[in-house]
C-alpha atoms as a PDB file:
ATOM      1  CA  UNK A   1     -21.188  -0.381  23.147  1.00  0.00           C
ATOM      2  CA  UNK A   2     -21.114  -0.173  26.834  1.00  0.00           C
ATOM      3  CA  UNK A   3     -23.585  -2.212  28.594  1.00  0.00           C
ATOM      4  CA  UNK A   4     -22.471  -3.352  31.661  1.00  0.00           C
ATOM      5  CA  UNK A   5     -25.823  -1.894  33.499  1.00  0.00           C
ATOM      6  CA  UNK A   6     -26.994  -5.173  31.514  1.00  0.00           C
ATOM      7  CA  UNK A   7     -24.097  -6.880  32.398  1.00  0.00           C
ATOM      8  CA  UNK A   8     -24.934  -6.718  36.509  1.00  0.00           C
ATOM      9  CA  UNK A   9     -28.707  -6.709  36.371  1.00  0.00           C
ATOM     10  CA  UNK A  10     -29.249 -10.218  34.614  1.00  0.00           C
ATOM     11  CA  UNK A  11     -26.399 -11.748  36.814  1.00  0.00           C
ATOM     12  CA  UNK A  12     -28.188 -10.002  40.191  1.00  0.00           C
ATOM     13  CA  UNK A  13     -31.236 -11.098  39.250  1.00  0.00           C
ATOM     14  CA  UNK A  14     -30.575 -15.037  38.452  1.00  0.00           C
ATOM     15  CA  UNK A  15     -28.850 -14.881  41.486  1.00  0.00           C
ATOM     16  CA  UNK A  16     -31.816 -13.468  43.698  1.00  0.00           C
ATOM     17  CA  UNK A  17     -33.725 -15.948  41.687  1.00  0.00           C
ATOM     18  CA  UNK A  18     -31.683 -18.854  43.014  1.00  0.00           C
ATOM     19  CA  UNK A  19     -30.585 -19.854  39.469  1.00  0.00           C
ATOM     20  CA  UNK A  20     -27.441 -21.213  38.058  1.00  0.00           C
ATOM     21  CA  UNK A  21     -26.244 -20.081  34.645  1.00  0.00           C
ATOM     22  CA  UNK A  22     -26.893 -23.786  33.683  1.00  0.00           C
ATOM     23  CA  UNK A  23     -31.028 -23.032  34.854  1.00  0.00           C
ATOM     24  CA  UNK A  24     -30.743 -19.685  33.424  1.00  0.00           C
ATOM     25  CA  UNK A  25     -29.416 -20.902  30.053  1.00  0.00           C
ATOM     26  CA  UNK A  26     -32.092 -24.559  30.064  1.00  0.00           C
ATOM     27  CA  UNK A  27     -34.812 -21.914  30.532  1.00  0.00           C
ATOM     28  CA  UNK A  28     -33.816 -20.200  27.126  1.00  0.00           C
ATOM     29  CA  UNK A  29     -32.805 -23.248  25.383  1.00  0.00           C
ATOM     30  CA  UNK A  30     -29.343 -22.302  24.702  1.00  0.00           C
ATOM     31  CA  UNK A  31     -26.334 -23.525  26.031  1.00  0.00           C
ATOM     32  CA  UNK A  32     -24.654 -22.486  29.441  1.00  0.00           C
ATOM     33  CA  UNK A  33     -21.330 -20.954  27.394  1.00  0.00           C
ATOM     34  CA  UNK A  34     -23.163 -18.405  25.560  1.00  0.00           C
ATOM     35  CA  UNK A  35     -24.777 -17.674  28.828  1.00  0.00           C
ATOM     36  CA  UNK A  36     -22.024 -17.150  30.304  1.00  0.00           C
ATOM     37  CA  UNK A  37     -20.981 -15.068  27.436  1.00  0.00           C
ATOM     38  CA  UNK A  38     -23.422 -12.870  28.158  1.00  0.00           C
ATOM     39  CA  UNK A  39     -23.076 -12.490  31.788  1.00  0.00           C
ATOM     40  CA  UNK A  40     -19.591 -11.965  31.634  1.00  0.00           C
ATOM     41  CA  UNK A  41     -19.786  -8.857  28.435  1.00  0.00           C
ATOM     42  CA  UNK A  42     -17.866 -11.237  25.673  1.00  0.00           C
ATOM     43  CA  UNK A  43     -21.491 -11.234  23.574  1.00  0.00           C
ATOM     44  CA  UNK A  44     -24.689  -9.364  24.124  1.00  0.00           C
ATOM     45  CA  UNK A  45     -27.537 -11.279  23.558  1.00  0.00           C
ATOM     46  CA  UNK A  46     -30.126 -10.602  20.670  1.00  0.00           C
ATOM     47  CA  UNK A  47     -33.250  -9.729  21.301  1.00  0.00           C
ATOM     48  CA  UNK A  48     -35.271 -12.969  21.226  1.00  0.00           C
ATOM     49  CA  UNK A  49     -33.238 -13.640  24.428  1.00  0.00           C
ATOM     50  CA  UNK A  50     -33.495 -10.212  25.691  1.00  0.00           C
ATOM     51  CA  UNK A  51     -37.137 -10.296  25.767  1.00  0.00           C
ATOM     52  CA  UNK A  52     -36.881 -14.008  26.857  1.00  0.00           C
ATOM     53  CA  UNK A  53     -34.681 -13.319  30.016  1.00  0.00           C
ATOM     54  CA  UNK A  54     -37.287  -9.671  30.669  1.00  0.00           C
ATOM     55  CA  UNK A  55     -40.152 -12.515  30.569  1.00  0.00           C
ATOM     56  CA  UNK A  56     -38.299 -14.851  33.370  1.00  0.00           C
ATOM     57  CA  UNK A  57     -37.747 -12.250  35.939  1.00  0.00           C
ATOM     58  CA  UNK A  58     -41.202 -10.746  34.738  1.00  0.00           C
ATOM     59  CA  UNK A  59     -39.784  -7.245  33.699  1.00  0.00           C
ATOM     60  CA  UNK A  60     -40.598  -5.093  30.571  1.00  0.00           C
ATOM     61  CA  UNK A  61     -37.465  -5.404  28.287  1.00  0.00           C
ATOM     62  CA  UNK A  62     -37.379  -1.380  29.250  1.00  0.00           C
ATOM     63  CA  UNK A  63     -36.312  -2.262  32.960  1.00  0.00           C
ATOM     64  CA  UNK A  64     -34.378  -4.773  32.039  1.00  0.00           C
ATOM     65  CA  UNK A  65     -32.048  -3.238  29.677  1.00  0.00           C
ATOM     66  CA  UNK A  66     -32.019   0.607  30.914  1.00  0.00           C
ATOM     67  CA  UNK A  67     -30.294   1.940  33.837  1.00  0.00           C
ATOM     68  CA  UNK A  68     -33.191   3.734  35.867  1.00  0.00           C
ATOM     69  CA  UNK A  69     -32.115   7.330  33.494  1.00  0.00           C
ATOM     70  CA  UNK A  70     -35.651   8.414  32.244  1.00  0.00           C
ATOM     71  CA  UNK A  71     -35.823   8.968  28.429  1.00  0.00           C
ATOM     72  CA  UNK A  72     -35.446  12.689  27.669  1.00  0.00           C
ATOM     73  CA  UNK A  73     -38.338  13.860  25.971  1.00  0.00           C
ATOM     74  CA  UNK A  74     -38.737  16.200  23.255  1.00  0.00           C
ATOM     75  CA  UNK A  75     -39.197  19.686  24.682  1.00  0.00           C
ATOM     76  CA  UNK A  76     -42.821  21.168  24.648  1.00  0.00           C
ATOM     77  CA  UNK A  77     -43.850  23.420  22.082  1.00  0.00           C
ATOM     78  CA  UNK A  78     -43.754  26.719  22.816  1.00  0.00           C
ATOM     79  CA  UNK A  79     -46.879  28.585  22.546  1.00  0.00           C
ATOM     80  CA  UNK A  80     -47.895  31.481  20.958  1.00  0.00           C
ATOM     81  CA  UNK A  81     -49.121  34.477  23.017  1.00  0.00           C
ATOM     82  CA  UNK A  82     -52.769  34.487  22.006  1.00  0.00           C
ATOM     83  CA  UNK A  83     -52.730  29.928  22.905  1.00  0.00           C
ATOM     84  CA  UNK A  84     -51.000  31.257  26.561  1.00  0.00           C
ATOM     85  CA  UNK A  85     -53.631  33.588  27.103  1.00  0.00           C
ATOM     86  CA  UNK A  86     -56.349  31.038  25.979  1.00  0.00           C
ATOM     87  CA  UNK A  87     -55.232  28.638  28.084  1.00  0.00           C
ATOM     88  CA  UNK A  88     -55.086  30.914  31.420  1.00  0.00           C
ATOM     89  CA  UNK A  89     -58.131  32.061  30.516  1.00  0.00           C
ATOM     90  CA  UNK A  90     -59.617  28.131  30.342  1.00  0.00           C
ATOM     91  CA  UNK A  91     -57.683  27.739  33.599  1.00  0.00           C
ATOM     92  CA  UNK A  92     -60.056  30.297  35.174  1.00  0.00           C
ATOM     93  CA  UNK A  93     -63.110  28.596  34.705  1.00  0.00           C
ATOM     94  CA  UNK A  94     -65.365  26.513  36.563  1.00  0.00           C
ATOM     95  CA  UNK A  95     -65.061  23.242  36.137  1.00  0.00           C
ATOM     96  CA  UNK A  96     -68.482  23.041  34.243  1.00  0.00           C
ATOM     97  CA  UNK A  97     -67.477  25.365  32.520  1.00  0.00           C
ATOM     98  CA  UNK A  98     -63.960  23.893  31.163  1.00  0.00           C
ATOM     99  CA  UNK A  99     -65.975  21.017  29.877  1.00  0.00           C
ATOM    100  CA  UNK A 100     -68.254  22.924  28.210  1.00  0.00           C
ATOM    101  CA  UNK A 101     -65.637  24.658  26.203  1.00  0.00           C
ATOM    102  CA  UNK A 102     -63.556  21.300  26.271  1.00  0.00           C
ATOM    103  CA  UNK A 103     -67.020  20.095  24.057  1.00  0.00           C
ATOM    104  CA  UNK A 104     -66.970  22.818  22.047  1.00  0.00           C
ATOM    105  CA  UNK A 105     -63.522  22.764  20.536  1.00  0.00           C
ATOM    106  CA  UNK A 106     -63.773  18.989  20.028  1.00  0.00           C
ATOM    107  CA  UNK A 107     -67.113  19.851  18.128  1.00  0.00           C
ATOM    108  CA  UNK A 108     -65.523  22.635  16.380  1.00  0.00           C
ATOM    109  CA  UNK A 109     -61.985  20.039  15.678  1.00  0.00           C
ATOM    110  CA  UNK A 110     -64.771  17.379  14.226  1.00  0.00           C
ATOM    111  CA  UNK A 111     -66.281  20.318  11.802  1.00  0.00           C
ATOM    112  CA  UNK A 112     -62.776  21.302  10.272  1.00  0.00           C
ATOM    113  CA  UNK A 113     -61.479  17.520  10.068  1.00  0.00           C
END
């Protein structure tokens, strides 16, 4: 697996830290080698120090381990003719108005459920 976004974010960032591989690897109670394994792409760590080394630099695991490429999601439904229609028609309404039919389809969803 390819992972060298990894690779070059956990070295840049114990180096903007100040840290040495030997702070880096006291701080997760391991030794400096397998640090350095890591840093250098012979081992990729598992995920108790992945969420260890996201804790240090105070990042979500997320921004630590992806490159900045959003997660595609799913596409969006596509709607029927009549639910487009509804919905332009909501669209037109006051804004009173939207939440008073916003109420009454919740009402309506808590009758049927």
């Amino acid at each position: 697996m390819e992972y060298t976004f990894f690779i070059d974010k956990i070295r840049k960032l114990r180096k903007e830290a100040g840290y040495t591989q030997e702070d880096v690897s006291r701080k997760l109670n391991i030794q400096r080698q397998t640090y350095c394994n890591y840093e250098n792409g012979t081992r990729m760590p598992p995920l108790e120090i992945i969420i260890a080394l996201a804790d240090l630099y105070k990042l979500s695991v997320d921004a630590l381990v992806r490159d900045g490429t959003p997660v595609l999601s799913p596409e969006p439904p596509q709607l029927t003719s009549y639910q487009a229609t509804t919905i332009q028609t909501f669209l037109t309404l006051s804004e009173e108005k939207q939440k008073e039919a916003g109420d009454f389809i919740r009402f309506k969803h808590q009758l049927c459920s």
